[in-house]
C-alpha atoms as a PDB file:
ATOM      1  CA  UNK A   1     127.166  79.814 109.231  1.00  0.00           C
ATOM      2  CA  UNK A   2     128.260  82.579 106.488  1.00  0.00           C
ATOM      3  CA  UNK A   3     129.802  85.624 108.102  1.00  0.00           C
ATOM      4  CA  UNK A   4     129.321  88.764 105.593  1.00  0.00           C
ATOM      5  CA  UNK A   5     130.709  92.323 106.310  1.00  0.00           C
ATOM      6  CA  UNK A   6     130.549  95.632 104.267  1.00  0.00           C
ATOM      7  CA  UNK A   7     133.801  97.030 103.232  1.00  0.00           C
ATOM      8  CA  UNK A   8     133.528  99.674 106.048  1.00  0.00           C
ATOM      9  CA  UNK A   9     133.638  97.226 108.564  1.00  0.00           C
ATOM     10  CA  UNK A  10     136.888  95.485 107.203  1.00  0.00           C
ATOM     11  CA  UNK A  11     138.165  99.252 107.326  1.00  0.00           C
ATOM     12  CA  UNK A  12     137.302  99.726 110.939  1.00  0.00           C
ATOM     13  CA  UNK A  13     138.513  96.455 112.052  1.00  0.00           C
ATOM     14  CA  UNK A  14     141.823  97.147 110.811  1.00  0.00           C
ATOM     15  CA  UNK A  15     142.031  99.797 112.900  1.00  0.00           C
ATOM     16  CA  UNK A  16     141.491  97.735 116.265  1.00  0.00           C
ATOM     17  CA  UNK A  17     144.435  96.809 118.167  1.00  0.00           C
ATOM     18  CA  UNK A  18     145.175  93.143 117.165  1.00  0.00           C
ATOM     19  CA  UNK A  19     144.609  91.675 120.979  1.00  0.00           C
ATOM     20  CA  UNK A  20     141.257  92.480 120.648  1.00  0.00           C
ATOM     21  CA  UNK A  21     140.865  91.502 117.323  1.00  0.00           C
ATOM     22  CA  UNK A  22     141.857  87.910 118.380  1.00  0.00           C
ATOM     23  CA  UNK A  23     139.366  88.276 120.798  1.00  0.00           C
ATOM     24  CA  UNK A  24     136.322  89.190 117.813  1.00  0.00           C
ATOM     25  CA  UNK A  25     137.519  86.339 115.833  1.00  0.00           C
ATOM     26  CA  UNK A  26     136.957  84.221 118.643  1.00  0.00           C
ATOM     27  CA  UNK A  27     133.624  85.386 119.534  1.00  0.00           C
ATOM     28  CA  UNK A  28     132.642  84.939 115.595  1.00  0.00           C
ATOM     29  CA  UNK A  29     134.055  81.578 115.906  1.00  0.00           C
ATOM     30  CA  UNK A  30     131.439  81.000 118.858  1.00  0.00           C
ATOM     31  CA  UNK A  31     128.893  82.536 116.717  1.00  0.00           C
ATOM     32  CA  UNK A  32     129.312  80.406 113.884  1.00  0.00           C
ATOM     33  CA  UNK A  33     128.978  77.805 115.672  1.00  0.00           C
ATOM     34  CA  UNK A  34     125.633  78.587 117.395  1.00  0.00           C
ATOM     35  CA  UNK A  35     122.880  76.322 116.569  1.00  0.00           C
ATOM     36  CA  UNK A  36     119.805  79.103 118.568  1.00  0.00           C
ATOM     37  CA  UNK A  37     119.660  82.316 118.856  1.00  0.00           C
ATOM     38  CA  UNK A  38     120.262  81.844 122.619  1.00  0.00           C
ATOM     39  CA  UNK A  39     123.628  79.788 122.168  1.00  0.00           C
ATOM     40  CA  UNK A  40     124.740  82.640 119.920  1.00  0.00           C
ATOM     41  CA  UNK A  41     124.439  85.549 122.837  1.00  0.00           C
ATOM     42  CA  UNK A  42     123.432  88.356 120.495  1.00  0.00           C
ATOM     43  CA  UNK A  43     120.936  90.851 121.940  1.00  0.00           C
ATOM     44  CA  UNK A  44     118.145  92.157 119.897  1.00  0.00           C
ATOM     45  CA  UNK A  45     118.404  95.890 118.902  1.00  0.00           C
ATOM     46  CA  UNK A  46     114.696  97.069 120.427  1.00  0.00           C
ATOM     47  CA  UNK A  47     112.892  99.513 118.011  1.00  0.00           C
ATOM     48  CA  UNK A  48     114.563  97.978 114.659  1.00  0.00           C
ATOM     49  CA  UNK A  49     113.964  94.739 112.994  1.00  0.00           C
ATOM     50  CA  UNK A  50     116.063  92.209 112.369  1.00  0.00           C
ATOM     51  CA  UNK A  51     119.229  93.891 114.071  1.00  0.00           C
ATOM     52  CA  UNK A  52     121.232  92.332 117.006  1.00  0.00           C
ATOM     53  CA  UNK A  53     124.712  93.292 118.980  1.00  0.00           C
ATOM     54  CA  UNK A  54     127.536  91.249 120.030  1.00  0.00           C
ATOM     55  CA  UNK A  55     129.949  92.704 122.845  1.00  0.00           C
ATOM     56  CA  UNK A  56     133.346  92.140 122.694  1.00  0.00           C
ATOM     57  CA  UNK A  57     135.016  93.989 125.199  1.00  0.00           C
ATOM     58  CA  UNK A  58     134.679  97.600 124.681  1.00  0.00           C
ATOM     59  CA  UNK A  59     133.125  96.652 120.831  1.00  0.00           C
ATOM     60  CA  UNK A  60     129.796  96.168 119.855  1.00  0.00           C
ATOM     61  CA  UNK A  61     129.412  94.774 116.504  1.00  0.00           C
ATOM     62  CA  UNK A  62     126.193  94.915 114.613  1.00  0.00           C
ATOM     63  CA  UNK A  63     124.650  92.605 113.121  1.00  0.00           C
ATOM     64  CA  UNK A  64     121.315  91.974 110.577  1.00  0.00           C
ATOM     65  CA  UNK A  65     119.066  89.376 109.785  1.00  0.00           C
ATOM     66  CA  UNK A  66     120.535  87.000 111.785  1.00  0.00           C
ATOM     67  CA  UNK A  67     119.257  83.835 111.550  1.00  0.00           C
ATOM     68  CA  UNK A  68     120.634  80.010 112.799  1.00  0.00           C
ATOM     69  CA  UNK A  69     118.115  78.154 110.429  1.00  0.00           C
ATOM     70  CA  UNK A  70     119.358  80.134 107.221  1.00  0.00           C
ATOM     71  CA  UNK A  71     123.165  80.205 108.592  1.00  0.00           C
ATOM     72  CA  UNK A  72     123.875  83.887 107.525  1.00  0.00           C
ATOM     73  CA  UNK A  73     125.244  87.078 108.935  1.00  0.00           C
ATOM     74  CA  UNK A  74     126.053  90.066 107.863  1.00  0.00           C
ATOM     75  CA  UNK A  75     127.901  92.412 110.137  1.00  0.00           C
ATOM     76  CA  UNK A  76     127.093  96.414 109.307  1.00  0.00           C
ATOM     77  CA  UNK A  77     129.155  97.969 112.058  1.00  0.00           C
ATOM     78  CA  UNK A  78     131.773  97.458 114.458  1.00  0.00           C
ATOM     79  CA  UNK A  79     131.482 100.320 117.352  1.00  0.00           C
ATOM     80  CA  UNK A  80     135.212 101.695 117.910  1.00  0.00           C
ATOM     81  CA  UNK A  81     134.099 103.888 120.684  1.00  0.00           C
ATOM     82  CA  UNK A  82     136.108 102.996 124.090  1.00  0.00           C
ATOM     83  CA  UNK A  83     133.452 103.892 126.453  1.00  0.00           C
END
């Protein structure tokens, strides 16, 4: 599976404490390796199409057009907020 992120995202993930970073890579890991959309434990985004979220922790990353069959992500957002 092909991860893809927009530059703001590499900017915001810089600024995450690098514990928790470990932890995202791991969870990406998992994610690449998810062969259904059920294996993969995004949640659809209700109201928009083609968006899911991931939680990490206190992070939700976002996430559009996923798709297992095509093998492509592309992250739009991490969440930073702590609450």
């Amino acid at each position: 599976m092909k991860l893809k992120s927009r530059k703001e995202v590499a900017k915001d993930f810089e600024k995450i404490p690098n514990e928790d970073k470990q932890r995202i890579v791991t969870e990406l890991k998992k994610l690449r390796a998810a062969q259904t959309l059920s294996e993969s434990h995004l949640k659809k985004i209700k109201g928009v199409d083609n968006q899911f979220r991931l939680r990490v922790g206190t992070y939700r990353i976002i996430m559009e057009s996923f798709s297992c069959s095509a093998m492509s992500v592309s992250i739009s957002f991490i969440d930073l907020s702590q609450g």
